[in-house]
Protein backbone atom coordinates (compact mmCIF):
# COMPACT_ATOMS: atom_id res chain seq x y z
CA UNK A 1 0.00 0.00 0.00
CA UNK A 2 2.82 2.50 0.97
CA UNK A 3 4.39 1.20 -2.27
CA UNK A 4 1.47 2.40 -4.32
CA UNK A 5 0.71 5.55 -2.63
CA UNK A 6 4.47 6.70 -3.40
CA UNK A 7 3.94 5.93 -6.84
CA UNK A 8 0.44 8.45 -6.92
CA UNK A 9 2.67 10.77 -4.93
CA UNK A 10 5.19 10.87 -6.96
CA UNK A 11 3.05 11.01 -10.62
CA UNK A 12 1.33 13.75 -8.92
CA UNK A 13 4.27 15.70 -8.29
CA UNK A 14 5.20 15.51 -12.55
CA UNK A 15 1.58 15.99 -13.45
CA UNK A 16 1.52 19.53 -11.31
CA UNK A 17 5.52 20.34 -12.45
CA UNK A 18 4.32 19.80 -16.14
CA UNK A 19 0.94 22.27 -15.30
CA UNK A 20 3.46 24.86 -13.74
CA UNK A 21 5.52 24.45 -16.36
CA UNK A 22 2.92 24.75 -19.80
CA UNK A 23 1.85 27.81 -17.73
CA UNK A 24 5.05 29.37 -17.45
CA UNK A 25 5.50 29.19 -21.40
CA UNK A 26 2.17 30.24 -22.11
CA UNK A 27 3.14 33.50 -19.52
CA UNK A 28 5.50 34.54 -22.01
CA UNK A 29 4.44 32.93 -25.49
CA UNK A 30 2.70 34.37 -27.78
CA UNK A 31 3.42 37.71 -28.18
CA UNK A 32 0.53 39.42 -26.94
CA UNK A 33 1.35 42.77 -26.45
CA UNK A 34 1.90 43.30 -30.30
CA UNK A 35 -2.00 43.10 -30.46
CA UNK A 36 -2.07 46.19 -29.19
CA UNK A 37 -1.50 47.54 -32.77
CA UNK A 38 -1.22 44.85 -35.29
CA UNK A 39 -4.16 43.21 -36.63
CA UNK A 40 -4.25 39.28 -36.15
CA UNK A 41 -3.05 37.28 -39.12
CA UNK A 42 -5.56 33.78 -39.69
CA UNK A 43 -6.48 32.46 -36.07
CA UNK A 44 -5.81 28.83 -34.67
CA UNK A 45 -9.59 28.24 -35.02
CA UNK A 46 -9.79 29.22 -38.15
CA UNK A 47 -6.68 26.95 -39.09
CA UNK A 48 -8.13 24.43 -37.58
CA UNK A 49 -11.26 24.87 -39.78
CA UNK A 50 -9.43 24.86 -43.19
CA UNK A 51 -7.92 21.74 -41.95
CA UNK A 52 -10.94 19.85 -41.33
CA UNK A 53 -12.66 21.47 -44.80
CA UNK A 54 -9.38 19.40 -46.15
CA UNK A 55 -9.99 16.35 -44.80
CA UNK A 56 -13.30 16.16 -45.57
CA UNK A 57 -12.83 17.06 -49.04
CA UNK A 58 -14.66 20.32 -48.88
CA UNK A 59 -13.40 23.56 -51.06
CA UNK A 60 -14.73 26.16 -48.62
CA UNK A 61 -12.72 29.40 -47.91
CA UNK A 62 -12.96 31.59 -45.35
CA UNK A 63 -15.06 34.97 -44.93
CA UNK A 64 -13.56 37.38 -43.11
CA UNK A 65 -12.70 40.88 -43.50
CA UNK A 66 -11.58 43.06 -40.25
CA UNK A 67 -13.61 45.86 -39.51
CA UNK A 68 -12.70 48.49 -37.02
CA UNK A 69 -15.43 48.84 -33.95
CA UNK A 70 -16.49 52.40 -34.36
CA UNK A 71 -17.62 50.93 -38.14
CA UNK A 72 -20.03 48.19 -36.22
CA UNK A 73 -23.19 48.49 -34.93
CA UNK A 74 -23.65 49.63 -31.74
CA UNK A 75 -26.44 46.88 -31.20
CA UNK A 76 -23.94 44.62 -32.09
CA UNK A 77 -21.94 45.45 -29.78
CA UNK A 78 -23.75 45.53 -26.81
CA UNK A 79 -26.09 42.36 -27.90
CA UNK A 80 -23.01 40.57 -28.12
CA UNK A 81 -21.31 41.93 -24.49
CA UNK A 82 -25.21 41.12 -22.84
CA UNK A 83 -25.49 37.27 -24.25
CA UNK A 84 -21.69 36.41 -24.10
CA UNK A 85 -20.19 38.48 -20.49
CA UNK A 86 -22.20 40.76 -19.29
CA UNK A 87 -19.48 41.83 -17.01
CA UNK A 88 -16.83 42.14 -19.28
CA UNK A 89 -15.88 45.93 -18.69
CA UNK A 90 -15.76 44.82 -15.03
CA UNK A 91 -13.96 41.82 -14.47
CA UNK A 92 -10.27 40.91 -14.85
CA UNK A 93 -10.64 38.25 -17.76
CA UNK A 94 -12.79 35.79 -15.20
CA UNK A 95 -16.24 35.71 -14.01
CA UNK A 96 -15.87 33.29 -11.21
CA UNK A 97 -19.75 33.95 -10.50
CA UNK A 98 -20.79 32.30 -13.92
CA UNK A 99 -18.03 30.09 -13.72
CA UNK A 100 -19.34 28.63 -10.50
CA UNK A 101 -22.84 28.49 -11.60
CA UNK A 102 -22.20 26.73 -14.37
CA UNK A 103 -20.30 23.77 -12.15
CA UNK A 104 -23.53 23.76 -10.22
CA UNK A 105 -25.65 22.93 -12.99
CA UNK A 106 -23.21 20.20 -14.33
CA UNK A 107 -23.30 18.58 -11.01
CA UNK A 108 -27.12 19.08 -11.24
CA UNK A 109 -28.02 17.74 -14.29
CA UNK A 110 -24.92 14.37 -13.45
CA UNK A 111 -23.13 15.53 -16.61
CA UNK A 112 -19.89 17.62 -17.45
CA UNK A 113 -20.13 20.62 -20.33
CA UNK A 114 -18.56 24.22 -20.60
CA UNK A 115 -19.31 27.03 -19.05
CA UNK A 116 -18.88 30.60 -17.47
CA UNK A 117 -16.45 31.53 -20.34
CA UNK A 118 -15.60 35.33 -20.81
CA UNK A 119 -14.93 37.10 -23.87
CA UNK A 120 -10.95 37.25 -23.40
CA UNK A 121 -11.17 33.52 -22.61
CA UNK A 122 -13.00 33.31 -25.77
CA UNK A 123 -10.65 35.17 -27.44
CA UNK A 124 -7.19 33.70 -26.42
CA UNK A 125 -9.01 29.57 -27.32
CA UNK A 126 -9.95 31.51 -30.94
CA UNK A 127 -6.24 32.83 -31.82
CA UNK A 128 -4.07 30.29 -30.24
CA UNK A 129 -5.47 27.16 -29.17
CA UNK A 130 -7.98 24.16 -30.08
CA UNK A 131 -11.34 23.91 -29.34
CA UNK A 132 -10.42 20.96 -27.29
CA UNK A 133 -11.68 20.68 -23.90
CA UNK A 134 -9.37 18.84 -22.02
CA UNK A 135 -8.18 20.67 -18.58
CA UNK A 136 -4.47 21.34 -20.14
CA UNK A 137 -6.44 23.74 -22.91
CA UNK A 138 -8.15 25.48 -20.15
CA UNK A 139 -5.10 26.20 -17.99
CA UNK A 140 -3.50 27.40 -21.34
CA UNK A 141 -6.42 29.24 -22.43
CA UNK A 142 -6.83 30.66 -18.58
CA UNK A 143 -2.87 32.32 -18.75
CA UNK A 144 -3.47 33.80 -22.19
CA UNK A 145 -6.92 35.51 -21.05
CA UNK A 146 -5.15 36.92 -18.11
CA UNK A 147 -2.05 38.35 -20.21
CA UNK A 148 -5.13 39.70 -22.93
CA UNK A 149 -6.53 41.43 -19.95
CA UNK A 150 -2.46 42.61 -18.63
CA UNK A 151 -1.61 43.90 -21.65
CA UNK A 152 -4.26 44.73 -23.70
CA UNK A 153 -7.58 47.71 -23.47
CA UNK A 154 -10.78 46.09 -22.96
CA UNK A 155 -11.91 48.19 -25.87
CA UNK A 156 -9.06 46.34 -28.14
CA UNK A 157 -9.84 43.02 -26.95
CA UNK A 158 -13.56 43.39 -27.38
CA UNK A 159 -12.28 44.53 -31.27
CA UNK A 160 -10.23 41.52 -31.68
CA UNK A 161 -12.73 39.32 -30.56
CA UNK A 162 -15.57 40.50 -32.79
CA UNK A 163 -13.29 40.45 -35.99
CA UNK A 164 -12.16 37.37 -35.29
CA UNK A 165 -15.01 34.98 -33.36
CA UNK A 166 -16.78 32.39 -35.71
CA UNK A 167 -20.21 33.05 -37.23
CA UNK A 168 -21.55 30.56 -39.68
CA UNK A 169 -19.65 28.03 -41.80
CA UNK A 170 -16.12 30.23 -42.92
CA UNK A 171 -17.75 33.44 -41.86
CA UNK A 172 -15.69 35.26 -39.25
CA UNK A 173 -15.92 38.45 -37.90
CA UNK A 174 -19.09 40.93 -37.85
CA UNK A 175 -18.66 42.35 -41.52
CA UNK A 176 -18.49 38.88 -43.01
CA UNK A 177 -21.54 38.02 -40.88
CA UNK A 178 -23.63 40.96 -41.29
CA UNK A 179 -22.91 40.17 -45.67
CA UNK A 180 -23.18 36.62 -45.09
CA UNK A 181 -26.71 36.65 -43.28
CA UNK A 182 -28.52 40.09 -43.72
CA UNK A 183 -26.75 41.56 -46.89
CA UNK A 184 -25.56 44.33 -44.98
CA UNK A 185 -22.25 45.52 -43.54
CA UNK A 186 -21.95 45.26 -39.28
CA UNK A 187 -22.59 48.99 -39.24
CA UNK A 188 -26.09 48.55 -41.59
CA UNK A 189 -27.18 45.92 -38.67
CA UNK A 190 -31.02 46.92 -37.36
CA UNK A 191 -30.96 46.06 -33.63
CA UNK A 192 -32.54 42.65 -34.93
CA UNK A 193 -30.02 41.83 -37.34
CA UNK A 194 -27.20 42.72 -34.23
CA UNK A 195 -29.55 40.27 -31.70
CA UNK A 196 -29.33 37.41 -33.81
CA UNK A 197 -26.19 37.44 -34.64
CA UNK A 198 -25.19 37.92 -30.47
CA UNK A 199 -27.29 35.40 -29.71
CA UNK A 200 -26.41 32.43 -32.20
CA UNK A 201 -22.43 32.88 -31.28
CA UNK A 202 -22.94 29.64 -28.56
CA UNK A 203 -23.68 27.37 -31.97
CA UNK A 204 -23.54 29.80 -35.09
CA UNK A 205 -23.53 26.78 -37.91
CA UNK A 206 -26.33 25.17 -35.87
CA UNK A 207 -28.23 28.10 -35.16
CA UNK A 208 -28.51 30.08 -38.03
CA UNK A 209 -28.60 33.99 -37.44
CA UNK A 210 -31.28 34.92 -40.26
CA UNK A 211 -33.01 31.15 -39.82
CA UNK A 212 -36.39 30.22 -37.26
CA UNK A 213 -34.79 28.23 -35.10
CA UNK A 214 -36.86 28.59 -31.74
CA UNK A 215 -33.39 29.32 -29.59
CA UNK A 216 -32.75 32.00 -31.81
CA UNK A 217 -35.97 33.75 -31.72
CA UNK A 218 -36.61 32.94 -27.78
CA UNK A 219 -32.79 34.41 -26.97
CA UNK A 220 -33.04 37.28 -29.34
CA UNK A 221 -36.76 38.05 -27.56
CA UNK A 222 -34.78 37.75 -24.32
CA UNK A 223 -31.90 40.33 -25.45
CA UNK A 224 -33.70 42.73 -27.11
CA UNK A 225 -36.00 42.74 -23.83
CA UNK A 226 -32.50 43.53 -21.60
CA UNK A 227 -31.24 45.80 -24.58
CA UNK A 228 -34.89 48.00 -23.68
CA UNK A 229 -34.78 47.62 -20.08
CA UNK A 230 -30.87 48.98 -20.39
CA UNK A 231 -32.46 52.25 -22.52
CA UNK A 232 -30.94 51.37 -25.46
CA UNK A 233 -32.14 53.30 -28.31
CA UNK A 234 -30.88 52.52 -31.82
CA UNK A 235 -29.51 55.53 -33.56
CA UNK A 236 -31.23 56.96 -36.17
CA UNK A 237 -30.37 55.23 -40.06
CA UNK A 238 -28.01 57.25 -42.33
CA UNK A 239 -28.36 57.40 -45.77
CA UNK A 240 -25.56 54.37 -46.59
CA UNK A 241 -26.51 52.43 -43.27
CA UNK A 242 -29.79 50.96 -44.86
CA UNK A 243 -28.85 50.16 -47.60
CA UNK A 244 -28.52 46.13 -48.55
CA UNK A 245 -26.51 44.04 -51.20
CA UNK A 246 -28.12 42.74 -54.04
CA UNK A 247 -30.73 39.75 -52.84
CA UNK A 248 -30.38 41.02 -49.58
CA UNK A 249 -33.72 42.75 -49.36
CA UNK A 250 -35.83 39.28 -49.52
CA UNK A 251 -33.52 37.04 -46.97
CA UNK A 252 -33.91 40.03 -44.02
CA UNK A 253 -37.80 40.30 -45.24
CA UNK A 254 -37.77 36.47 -44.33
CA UNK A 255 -36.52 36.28 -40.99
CA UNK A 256 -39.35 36.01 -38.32
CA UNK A 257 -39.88 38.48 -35.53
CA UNK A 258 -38.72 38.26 -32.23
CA UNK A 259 -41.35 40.22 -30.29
CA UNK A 260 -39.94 41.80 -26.70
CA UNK A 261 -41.89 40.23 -24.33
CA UNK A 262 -43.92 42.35 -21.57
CA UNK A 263 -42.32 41.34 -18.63
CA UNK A 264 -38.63 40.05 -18.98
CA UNK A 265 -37.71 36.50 -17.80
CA UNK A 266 -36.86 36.24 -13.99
CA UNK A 267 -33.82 34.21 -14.62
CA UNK A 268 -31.92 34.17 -17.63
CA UNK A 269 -29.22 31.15 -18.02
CA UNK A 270 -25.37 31.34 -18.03
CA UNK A 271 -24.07 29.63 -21.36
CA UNK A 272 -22.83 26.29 -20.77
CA UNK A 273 -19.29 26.27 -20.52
CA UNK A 274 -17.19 24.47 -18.01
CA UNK A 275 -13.87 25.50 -16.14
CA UNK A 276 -11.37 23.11 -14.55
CA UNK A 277 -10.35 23.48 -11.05
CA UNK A 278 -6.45 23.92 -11.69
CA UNK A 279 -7.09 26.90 -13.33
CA UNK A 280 -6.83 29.31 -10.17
CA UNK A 281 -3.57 27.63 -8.80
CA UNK A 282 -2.02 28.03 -12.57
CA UNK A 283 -3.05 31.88 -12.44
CA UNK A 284 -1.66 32.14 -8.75
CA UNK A 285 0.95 30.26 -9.69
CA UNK A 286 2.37 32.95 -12.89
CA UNK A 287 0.80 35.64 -10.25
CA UNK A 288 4.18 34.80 -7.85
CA UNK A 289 6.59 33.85 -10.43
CA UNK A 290 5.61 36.25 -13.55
CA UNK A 291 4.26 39.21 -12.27
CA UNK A 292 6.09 40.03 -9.11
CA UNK A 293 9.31 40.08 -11.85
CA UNK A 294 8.22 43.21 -12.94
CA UNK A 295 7.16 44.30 -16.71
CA UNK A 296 4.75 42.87 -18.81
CA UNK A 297 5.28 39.80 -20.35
CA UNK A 298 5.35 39.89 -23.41
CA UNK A 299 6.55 37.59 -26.43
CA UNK A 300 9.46 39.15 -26.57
């Protein structure tokens, strides 16, 4: 018995030096702090995505054009911040709250999914990581979202993320979405338009943005209702703003309403994402051994 619990001991001891050690690199590398001015080249995700277009024998390209995010909607904008982290100008790259409350559920419903993600932890999977969701991606993805957050404005990484974050098959960023699915460009969005797009971002191949899928019209109901409640009050159309790309006219025509309901929900659910325990002691972890150094740290 003492045999065996030395051997535990002891592979416990390499699993936590190899943790400490993938978050040490990851403290350092990539260069983040270039993001600051320079413009992303093609993300991992979307790497990742030409790769599996290859093996399945599909000739799809990508969509994407960057866009900066005075050009967007403003309903895009803040759809997207109320359905994906509605804290984000508030928290430091972590909202422990949701990420909590989304281990309750699991436990709850006996079954293990993601949840509680922020935008910069959205961001740092998109540009350098897989969408796996084993626990060493989320310390990884957990050191990068805390050196977005170091080294990085929130307005900048809010940018990033919505030039960047997936929205339909090989449509990335708003401008490709708002072409792809209304005909418009992000800053021609009605508040609708914005909605739908925010709210299919959990799923956007599956839930189609312009399409009547019931989640889509429910959530959008459900953020348009907050979006009200908030004061928001779309600004009045310019002259370019309305106007659509040919065909474009007939496909926004067709997408159903999403009526704001009376009286708004009384609890609205976190999306399911979940976080692995580790992830703290890897953050306290470059905490002691990164930041008390002094500097930022960069990729340098």
């Amino acid at each position: 018995m003492r045999k065996a619990l030395g051997w535990v001991v002891k592979a416990l001891a390499v699993l936590a030096a190899y943790v400490l050690l993938v978050a040490a690199w990851y403290a350092v590398v990539p260069d983040v702090k270039g993001l600051a001015k320079a413009k992303p080249g093609k993300t991992a995700f979307m790497l990742y995505r030409e790769d599996q277009w290859a093996r399945e024998g599909r000739k799809t390209t990508l969509k994407w054009k960057w866009t900066p995010l005075s050009s967007m909607s403003p309903a895009l904008v803040k759809a997207v911040l109320i359905s994906e982290d509605d804290k984000f100008w508030s928290h430091e790259g972590f909202d422990f709250d949701a990420m909590r409350d989304a281990l309750q559920k699991d436990l709850e419903e006996g079954r293990l999914r993601a949840g509680g993600s922020t935008i910069s932890q959205q961001l740092a999977k998109n540009l350098w990581l897989s969408p796996s969701k084993s626990p060493m991606r989320k310390i990884k993805e957990a050191v990068l979202a805390w050196r977005l957050e170091r080294e990085l404005s929130k307005k900048r990484i809010l940018e990033i993320y919505l030039n960047v974050v997936e929205w339909g098959d090989g449509v990335f960023g708003a401008e490709a979405a708002a072409r792809a699915h209304f005909g418009v460009s992000a800053s021609g969005l009605s508040t609708e338009q914005a909605v739908r797009l925010a709210v299919s971002l959990p799923n956007p191949i599956r839930f189609d943005p312009a399409g009547g899928s019931g989640f889509v019209r429910k959530r959008t109901a459900i953020i348009l209702s907050r979006l009200q409640r908030r004061g928001y009050s779309p600004p009045p159309p310019s002259a370019d703003s309305g106007k659509a790309e040919e065909g474009s006219a007939a496909k926004t025509a067709a997408v159903p309403s999403a009526p704001v309901p009376p009286t708004p929900p009384a609890a609205e659910s976190e999306r399911d994402r979940r976080e692995d325990a580790v992830v703290r002691e890897a953050l306290d972890w470059v905490r002691q051994n990164v930041e008390q150094d002094g500097g930022t740290s960069g990729g340098e």
